[in-house]
N, C-alpha and C. Protein backbone atom coordinates (compact mmCIF):
# COMPACT_ATOMS: atom_id res chain seq x y z
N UNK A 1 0.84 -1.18 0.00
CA UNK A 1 0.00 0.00 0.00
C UNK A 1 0.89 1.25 0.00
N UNK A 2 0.45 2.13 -0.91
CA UNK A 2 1.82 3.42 -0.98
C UNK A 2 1.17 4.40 0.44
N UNK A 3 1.53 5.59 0.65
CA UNK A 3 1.38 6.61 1.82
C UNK A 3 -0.05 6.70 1.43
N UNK A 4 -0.10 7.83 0.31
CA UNK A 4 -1.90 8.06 -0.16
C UNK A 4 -2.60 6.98 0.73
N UNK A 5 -2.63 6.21 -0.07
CA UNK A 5 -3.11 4.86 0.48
C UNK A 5 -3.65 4.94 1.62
N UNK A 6 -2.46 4.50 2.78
CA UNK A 6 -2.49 4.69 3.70
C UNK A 6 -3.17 6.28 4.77
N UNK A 7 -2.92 6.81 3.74
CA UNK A 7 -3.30 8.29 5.28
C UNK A 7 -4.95 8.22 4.57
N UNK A 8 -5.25 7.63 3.07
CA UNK A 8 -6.98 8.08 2.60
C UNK A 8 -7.45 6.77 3.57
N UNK A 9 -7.06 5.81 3.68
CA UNK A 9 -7.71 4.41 5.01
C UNK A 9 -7.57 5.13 6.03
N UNK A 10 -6.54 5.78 6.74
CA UNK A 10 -6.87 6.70 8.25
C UNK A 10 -7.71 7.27 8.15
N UNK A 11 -8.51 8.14 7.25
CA UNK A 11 -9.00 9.30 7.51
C UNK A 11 -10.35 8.62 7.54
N UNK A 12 -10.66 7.56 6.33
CA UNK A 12 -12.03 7.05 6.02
C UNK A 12 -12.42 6.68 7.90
N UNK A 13 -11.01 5.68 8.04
CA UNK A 13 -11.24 5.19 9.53
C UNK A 13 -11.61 6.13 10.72
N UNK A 14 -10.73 6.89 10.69
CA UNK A 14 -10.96 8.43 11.48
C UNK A 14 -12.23 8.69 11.54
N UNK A 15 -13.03 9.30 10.71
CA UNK A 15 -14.40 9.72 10.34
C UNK A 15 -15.84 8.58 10.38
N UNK A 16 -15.49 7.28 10.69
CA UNK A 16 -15.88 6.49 10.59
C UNK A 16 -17.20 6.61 11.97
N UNK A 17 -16.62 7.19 12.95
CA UNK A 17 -17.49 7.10 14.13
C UNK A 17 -18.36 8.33 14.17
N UNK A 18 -18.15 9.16 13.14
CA UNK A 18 -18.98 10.64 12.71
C UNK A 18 -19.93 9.68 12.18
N UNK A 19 -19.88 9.65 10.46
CA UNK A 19 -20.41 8.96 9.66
C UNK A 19 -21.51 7.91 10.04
N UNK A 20 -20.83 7.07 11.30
CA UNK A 20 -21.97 6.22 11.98
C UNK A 20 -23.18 6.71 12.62
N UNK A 21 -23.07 7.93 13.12
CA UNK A 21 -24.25 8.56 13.69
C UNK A 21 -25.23 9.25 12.84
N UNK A 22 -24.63 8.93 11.41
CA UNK A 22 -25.72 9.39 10.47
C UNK A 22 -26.17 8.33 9.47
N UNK A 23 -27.50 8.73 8.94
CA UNK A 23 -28.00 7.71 8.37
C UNK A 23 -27.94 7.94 6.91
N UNK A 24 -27.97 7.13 5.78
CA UNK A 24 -28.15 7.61 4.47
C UNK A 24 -28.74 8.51 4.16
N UNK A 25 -29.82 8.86 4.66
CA UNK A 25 -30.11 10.29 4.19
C UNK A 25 -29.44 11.36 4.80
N UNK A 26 -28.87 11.23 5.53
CA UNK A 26 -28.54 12.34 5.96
C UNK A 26 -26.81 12.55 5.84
N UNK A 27 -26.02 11.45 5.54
CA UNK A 27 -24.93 11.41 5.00
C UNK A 27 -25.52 12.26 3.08
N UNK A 28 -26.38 11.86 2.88
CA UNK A 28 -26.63 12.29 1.24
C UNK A 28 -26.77 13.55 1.61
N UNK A 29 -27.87 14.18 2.38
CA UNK A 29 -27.93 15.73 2.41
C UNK A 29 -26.71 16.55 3.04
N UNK A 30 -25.77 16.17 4.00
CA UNK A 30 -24.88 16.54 3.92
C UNK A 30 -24.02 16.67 2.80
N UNK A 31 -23.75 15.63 1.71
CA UNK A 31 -23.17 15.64 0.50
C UNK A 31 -23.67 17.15 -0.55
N UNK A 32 -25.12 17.39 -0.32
CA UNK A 32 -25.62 17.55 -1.11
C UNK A 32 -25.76 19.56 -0.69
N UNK A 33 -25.03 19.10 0.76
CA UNK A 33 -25.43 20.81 1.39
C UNK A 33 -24.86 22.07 0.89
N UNK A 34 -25.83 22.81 0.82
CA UNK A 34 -25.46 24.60 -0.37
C UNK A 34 -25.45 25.57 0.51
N UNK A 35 -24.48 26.11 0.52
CA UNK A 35 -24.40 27.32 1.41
C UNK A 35 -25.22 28.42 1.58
N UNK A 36 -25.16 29.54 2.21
CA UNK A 36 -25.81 30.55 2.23
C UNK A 36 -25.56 31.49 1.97
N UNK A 37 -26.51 32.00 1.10
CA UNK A 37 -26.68 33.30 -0.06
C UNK A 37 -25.67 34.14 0.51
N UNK A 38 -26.49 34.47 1.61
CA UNK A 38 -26.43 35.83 2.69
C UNK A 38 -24.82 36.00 3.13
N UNK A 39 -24.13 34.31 3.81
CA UNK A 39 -23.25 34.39 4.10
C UNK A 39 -21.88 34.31 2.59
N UNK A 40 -22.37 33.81 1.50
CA UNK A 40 -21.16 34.08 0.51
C UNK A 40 -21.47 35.80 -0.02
N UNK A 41 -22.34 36.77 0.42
CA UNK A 41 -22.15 38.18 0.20
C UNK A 41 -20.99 38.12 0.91
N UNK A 42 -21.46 37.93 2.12
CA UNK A 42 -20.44 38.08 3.42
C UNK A 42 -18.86 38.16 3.08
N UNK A 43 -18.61 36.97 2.62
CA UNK A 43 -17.26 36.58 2.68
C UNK A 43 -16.38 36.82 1.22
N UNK A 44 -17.64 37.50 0.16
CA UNK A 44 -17.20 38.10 -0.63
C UNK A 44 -16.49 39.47 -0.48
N UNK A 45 -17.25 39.87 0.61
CA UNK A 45 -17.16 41.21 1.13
C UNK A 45 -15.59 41.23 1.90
N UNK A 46 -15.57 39.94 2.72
CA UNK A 46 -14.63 39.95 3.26
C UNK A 46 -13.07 39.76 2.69
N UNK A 47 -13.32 39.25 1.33
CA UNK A 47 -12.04 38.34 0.38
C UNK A 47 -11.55 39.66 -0.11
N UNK A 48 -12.47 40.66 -0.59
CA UNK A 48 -12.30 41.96 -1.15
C UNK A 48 -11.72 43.62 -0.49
N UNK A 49 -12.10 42.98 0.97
CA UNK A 49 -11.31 43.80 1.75
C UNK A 49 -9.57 43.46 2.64
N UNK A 50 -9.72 41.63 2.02
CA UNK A 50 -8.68 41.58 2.64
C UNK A 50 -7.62 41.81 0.82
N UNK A 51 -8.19 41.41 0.10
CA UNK A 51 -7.20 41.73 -0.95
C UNK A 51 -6.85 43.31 -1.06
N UNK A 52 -7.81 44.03 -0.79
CA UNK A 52 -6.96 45.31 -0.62
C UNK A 52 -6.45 46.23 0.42
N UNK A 53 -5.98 44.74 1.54
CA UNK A 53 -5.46 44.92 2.56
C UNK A 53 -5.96 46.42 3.79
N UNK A 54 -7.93 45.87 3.37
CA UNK A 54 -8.11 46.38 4.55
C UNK A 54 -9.23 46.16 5.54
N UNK A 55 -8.88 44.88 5.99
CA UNK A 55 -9.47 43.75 7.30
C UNK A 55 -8.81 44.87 8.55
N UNK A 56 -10.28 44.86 9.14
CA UNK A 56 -9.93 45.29 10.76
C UNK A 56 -9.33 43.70 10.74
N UNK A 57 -8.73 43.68 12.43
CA UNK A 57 -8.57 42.60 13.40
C UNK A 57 -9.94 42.17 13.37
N UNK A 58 -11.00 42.34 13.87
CA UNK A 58 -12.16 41.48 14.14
C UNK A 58 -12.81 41.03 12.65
N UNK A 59 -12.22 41.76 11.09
CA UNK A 59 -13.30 41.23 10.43
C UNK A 59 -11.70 40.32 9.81
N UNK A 60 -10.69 40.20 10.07
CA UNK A 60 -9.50 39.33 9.98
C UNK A 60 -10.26 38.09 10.27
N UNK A 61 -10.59 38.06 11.58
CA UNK A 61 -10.92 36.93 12.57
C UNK A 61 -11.91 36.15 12.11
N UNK A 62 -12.87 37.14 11.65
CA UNK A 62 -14.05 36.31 11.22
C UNK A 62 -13.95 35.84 9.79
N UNK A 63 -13.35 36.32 9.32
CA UNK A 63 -13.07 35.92 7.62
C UNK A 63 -12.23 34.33 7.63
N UNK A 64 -11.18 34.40 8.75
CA UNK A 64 -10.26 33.53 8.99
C UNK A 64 -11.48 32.32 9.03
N UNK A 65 -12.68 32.52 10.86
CA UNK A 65 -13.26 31.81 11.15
C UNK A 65 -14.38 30.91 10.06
N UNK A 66 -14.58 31.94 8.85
CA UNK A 66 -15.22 31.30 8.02
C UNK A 66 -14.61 30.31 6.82
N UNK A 67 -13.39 30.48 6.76
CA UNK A 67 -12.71 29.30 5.98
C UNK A 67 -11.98 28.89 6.37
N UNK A 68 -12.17 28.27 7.68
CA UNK A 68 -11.72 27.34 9.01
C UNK A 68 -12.77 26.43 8.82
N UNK A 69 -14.31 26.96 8.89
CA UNK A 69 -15.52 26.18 9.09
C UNK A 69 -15.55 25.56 7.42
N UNK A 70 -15.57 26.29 6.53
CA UNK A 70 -15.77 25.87 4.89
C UNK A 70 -14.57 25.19 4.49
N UNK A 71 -13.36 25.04 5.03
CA UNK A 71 -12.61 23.80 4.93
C UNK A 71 -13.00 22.42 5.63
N UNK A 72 -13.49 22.83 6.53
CA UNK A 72 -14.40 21.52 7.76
C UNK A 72 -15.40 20.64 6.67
N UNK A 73 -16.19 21.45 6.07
CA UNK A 73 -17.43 21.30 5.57
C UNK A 73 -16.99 20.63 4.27
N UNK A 74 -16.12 21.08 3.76
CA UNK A 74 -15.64 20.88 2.39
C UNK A 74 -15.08 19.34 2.40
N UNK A 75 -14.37 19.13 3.48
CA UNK A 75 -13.43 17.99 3.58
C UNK A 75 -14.90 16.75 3.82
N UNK A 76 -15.61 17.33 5.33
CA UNK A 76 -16.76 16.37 5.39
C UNK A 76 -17.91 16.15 4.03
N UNK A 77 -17.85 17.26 3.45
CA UNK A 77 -18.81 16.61 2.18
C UNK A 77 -18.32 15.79 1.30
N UNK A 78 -16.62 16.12 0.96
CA UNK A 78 -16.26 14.78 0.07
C UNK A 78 -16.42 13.87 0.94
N UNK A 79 -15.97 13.37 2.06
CA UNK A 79 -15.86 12.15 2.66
C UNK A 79 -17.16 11.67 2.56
N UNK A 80 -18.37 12.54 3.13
CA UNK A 80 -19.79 12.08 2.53
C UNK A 80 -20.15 11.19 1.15
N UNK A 81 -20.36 12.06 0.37
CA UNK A 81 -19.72 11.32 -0.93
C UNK A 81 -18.96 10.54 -1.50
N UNK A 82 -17.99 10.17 -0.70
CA UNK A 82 -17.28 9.11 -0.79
C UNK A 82 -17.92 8.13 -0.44
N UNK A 83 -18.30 7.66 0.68
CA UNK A 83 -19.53 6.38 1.85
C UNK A 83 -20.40 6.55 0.76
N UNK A 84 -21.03 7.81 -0.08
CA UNK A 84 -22.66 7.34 -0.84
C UNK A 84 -22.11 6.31 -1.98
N UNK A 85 -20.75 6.57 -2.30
CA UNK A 85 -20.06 6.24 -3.69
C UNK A 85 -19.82 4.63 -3.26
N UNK A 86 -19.73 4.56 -2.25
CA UNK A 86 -19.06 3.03 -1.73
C UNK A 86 -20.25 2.16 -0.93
N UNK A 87 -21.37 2.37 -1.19
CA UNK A 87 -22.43 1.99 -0.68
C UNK A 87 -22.59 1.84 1.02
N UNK A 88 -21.96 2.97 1.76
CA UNK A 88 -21.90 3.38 3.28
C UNK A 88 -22.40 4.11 3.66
């Protein structure tokens, strides 16, 4: 088994005791989940003030905090999709 290999079996394994507390449908609607309108103004707003380098500290923080959470989300929806793909 090469590394890939190995660290994509940790992670499936890792996530494995999430995944269990949900049921096919709800592993699918997680797969299937669309963000919010309201909040991609938001963080449009926010991408545009940090590119022209001008984020207070608190809207730093929160810009940070929101693609902290949308990397979370991002990673758990493929893995979602992965279990629908593998009949899990």
């Amino acid at each position: 088994m090469s590394t890939i290999d190995d660290s994509q079996s940790a992670f499936h394994r890792g996530t494995a005791p999430l995944f269990a507390l949900l049921s096919a449908e709800q592993t699918r609607q997680l797969a299937e989940l669309q963000g919010d309108p309201a909040l991609a103004d938001r963080l449009a707003e926010l991408a545009e003030k940090a590119t022209e380098g001008e984020l207070s500290e608190t809207d730093r923080a929160e810009y940070e905090a929101y693609i902290e959470a949308n990397n979370l989300l991002t990673v758990l929806q493929a893995e979602a999709r992965f279990r629908l793909t593998q009949g899990g």
